[in-house]
C-alpha atoms as a PDB file:
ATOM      1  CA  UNK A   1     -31.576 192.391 -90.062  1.00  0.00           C
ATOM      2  CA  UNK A   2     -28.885 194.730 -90.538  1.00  0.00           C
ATOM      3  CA  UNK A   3     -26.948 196.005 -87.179  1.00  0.00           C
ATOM      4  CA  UNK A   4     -26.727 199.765 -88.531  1.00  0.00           C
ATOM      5  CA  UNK A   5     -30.582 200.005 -89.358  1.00  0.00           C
ATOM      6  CA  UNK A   6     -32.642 198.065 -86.711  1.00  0.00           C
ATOM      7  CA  UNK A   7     -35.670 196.680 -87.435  1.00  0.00           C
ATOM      8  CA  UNK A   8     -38.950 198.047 -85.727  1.00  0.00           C
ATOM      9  CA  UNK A   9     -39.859 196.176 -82.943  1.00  0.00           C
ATOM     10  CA  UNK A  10     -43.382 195.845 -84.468  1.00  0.00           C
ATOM     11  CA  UNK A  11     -42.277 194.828 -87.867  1.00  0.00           C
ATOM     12  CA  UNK A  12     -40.050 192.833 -85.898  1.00  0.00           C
ATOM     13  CA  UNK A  13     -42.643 190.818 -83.870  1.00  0.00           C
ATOM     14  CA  UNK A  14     -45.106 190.902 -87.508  1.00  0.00           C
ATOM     15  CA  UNK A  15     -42.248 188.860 -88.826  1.00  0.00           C
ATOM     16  CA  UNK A  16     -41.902 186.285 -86.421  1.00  0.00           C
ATOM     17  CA  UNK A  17     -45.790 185.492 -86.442  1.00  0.00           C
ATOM     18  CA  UNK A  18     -45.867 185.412 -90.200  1.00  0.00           C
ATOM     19  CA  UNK A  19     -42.988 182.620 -89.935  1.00  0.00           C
ATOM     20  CA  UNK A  20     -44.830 180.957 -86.851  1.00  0.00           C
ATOM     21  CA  UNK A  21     -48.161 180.693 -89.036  1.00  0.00           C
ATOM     22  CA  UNK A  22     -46.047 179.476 -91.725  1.00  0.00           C
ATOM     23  CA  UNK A  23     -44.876 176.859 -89.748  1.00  0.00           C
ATOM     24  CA  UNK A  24     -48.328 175.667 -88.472  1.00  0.00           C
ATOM     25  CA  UNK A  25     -49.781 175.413 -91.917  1.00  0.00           C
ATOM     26  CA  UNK A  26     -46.653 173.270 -92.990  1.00  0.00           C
ATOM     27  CA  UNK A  27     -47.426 170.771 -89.884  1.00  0.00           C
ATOM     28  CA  UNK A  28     -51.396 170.975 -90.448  1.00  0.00           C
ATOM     29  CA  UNK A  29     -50.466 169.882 -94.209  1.00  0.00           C
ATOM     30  CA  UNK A  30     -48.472 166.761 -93.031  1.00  0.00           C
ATOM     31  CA  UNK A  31     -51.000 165.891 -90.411  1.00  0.00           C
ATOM     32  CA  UNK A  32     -53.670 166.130 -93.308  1.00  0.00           C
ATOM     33  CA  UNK A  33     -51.148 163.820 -95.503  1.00  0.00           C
ATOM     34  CA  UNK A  34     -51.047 161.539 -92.525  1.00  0.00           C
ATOM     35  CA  UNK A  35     -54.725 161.224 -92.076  1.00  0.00           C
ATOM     36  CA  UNK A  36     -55.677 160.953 -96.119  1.00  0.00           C
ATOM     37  CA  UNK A  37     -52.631 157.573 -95.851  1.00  0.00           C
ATOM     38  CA  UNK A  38     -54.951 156.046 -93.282  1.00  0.00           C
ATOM     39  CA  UNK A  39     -58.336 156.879 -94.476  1.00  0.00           C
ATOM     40  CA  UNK A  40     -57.222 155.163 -97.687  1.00  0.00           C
ATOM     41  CA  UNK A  41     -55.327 152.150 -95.927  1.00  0.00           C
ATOM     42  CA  UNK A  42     -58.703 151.411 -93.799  1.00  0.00           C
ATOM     43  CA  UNK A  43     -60.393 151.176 -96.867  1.00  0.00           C
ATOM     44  CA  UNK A  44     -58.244 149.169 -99.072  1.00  0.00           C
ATOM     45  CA  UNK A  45     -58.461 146.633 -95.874  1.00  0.00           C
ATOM     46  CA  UNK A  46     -62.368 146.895 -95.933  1.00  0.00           C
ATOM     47  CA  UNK A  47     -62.021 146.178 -99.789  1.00  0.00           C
ATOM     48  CA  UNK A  48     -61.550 142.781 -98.776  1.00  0.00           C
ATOM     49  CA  UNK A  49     -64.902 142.118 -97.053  1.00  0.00           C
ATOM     50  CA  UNK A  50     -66.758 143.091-100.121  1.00  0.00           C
ATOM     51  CA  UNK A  51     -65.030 139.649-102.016  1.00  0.00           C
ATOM     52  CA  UNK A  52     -68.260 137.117-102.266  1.00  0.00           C
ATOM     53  CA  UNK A  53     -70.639 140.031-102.497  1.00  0.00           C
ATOM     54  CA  UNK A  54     -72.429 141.447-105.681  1.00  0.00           C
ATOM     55  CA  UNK A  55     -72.112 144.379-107.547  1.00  0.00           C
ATOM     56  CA  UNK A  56     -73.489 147.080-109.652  1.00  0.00           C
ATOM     57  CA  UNK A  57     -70.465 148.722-111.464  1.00  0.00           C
ATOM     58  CA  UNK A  58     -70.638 151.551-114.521  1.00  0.00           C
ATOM     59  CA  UNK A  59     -69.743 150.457-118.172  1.00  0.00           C
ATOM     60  CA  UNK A  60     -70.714 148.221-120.736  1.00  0.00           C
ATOM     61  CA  UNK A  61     -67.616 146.042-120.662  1.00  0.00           C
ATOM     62  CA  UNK A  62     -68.407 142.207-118.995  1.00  0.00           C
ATOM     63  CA  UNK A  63     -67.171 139.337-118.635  1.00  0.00           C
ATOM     64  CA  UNK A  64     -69.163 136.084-119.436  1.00  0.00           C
ATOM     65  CA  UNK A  65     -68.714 133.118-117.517  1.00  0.00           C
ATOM     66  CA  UNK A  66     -68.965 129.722-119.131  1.00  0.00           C
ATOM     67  CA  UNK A  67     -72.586 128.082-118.251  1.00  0.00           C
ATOM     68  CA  UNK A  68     -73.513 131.049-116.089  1.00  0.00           C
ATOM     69  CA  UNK A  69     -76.188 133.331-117.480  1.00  0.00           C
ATOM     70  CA  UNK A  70     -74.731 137.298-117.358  1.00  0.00           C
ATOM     71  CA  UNK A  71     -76.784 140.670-116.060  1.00  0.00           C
ATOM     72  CA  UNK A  72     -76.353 144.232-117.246  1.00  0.00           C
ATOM     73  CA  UNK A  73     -78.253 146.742-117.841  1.00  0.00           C
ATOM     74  CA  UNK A  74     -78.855 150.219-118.005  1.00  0.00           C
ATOM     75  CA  UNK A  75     -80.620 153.257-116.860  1.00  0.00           C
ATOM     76  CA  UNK A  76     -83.027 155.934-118.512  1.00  0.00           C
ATOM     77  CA  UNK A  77     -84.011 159.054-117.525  1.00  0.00           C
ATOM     78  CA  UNK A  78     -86.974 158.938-119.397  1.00  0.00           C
ATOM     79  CA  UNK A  79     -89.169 156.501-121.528  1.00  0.00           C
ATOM     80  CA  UNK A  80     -88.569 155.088-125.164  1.00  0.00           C
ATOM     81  CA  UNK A  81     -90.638 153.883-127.785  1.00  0.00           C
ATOM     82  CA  UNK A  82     -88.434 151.660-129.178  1.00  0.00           C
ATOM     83  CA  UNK A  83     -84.831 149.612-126.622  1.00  0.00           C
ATOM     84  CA  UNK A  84     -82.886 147.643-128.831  1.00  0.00           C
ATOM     85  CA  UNK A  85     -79.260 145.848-127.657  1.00  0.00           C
ATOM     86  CA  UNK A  86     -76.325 144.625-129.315  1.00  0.00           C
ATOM     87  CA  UNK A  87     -73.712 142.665-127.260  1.00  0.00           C
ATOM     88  CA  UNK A  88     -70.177 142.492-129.283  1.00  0.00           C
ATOM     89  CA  UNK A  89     -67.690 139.805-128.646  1.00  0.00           C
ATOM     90  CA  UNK A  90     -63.836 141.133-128.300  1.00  0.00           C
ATOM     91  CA  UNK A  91     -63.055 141.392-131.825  1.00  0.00           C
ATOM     92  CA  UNK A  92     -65.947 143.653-131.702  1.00  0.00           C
ATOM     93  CA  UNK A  93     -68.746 141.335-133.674  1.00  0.00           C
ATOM     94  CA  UNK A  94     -72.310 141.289-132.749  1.00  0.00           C
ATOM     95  CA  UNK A  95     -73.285 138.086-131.836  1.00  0.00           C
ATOM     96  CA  UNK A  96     -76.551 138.912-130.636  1.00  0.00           C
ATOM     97  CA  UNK A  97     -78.985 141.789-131.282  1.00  0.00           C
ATOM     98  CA  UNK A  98     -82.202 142.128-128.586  1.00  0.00           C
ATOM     99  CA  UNK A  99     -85.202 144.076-129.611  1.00  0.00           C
ATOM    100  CA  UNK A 100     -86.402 144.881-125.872  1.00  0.00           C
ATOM    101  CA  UNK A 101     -89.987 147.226-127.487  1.00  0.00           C
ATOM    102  CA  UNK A 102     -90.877 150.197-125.522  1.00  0.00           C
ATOM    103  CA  UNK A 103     -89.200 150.207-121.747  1.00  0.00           C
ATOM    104  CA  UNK A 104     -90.730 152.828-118.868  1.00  0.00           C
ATOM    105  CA  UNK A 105     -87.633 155.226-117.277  1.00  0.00           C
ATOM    106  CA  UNK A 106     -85.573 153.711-114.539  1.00  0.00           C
ATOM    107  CA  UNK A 107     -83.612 150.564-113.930  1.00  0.00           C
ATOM    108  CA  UNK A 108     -84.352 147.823-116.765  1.00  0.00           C
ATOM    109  CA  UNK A 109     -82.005 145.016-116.914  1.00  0.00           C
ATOM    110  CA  UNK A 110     -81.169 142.085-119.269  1.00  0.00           C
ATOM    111  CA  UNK A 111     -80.402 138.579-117.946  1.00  0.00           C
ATOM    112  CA  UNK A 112     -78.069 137.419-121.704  1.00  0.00           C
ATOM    113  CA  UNK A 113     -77.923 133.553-121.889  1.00  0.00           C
ATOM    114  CA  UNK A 114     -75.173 133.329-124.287  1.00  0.00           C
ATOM    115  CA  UNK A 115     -76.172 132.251-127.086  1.00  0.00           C
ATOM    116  CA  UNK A 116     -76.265 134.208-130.525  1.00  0.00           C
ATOM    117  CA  UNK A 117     -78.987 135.318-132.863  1.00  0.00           C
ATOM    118  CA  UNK A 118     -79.192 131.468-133.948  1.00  0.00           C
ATOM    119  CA  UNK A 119     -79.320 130.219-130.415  1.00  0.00           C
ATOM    120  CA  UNK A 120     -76.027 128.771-131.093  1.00  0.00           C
ATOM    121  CA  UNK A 121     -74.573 128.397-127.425  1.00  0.00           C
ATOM    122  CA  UNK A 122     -71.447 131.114-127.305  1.00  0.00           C
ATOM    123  CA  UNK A 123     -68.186 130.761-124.899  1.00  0.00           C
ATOM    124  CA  UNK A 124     -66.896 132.736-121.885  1.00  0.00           C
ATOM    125  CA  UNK A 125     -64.975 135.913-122.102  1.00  0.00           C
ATOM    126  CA  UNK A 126     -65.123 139.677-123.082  1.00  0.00           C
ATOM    127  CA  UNK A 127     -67.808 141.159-124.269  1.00  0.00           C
ATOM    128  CA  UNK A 128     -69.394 144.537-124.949  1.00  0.00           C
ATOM    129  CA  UNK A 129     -72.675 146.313-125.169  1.00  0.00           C
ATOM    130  CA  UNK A 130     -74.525 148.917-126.523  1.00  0.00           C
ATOM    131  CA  UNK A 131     -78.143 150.153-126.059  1.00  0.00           C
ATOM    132  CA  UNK A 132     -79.581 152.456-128.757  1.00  0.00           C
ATOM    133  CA  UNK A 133     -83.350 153.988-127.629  1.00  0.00           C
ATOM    134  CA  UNK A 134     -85.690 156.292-128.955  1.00  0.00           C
ATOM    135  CA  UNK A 135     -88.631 157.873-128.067  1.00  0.00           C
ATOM    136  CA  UNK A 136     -92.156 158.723-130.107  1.00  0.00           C
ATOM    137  CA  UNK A 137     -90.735 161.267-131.952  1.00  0.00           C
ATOM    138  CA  UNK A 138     -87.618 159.267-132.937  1.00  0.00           C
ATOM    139  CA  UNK A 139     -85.200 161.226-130.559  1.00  0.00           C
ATOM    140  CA  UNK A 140     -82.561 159.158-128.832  1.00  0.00           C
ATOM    141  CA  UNK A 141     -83.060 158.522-125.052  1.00  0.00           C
ATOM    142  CA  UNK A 142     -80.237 158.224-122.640  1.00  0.00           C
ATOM    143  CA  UNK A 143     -79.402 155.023-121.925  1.00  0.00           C
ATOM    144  CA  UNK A 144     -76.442 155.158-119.060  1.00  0.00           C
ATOM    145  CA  UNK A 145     -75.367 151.080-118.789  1.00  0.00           C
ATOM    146  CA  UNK A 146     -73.866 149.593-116.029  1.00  0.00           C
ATOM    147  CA  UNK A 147     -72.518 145.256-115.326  1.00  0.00           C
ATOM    148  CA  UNK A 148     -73.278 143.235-112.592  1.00  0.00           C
ATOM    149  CA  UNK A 149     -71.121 140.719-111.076  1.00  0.00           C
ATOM    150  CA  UNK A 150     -69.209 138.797-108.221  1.00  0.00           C
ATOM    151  CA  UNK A 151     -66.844 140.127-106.337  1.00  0.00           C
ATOM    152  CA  UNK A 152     -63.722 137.784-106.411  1.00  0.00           C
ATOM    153  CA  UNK A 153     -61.072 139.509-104.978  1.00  0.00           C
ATOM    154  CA  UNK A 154     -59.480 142.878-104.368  1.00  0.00           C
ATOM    155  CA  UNK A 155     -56.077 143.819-105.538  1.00  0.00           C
ATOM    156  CA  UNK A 156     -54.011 146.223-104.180  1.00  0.00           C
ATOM    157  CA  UNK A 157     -51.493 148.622-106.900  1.00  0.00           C
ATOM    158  CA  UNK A 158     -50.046 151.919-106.076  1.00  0.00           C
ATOM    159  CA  UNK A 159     -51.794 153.045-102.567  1.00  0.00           C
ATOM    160  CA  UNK A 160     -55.222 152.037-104.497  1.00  0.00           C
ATOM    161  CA  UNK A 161     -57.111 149.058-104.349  1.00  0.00           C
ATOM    162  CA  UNK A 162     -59.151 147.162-107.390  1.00  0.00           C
ATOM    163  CA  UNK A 163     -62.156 145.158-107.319  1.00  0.00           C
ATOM    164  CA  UNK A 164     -62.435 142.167-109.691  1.00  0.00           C
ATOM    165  CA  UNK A 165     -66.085 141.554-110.896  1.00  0.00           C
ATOM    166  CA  UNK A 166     -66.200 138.592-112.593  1.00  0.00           C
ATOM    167  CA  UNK A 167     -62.676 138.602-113.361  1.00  0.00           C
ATOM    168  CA  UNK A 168     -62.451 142.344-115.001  1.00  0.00           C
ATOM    169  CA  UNK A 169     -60.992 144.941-112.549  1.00  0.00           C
ATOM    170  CA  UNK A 170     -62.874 147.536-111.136  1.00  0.00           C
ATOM    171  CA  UNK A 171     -61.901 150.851-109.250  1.00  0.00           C
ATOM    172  CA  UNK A 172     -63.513 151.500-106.286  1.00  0.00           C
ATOM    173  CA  UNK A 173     -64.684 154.393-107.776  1.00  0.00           C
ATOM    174  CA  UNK A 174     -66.763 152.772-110.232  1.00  0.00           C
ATOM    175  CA  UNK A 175     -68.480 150.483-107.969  1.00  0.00           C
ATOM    176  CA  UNK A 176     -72.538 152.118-108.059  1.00  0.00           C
ATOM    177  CA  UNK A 177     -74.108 149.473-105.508  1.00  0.00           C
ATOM    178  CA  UNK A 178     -73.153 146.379-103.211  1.00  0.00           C
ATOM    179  CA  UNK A 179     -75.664 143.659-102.862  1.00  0.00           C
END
């Protein structure tokens, strides 16, 4: 304020609410920061009892398990004439191409022994899929895949926590269902 011109008691009082609400908005903002640190805390630590469980997580990225047969799948919104699936190792070869025939919308999953197109028996590690599905009039259908897998354990990076499902991480975020 300056001393010659006085401020008008009513601006005056304006003033000091306008800081005062200024002030509570700055506190309810650290509160809020506060509460958001815990939330996410509590469920990092309930992470953990999800290790030993199952789950349904979005991609069509897996990892195979030596002697242990692996599910996927995938989702359509509506029906196709014609489901076929090709799973890639990780230098991105198809090792095995599955003609599923017409599939009904929904859930339809694939239980993959691995082996190849020969049967030949086929090791543990990364591997990929893709789902290509048409209907009657040779339109593609919407195939949305998603993994299945065991929850091993949960790791902890950067305030966030990450699932591993059959030893490929996860976000909690991706995770669909827990069975």
């Amino acid at each position: 304020q300056d001393p010659l011109e006085p401020t008008d008691n009513t601006e005056f009082v304006s003033q000091l609410a306008q800081f005062s609400s200024l002030e509570g908005i700055n506190n309810l903002n650290m509160s809020m920061e506060g509460i958001s640190k815990s939330v996410t805390g509590m469920q990092d630590i309930s992470s953990a009892g999800l290790v030993g469980r199952f789950a349904k997580t979005g991609g069509s990225t897996f990892e195979a398990i030596d002697g242990i047969e692996s599910e996927f799948g995938f989702e359509m919104d509506s029906a196709a004439s014609s489901v076929k699936v090709s799973i890639a190792n990780a230098k991105g070869t198809v090792v095995r191409n599955i003609d599923m025939g017409p599939l009904s919308a929904g859930d339809n999953r694939i239980a993959w022994d691995m082996t190849d197109d020969s049967g030949v028996q086929l090791g543990g590690g990364a591997y990929t899929f893709k789902v290509t599905a048409v209907d009657q009039k040779n339109n593609t259908v919407l195939a949305d895949p998603y993994t299945t897998g065991l929850i091993t354990s949960v790791g902890f990076d950067a305030g966030t926590s990450t699932l591993k499902v059959n030893g490929m991480p996860v976000s909690r975020n991706d995770i669909r269902e827990i069975f």
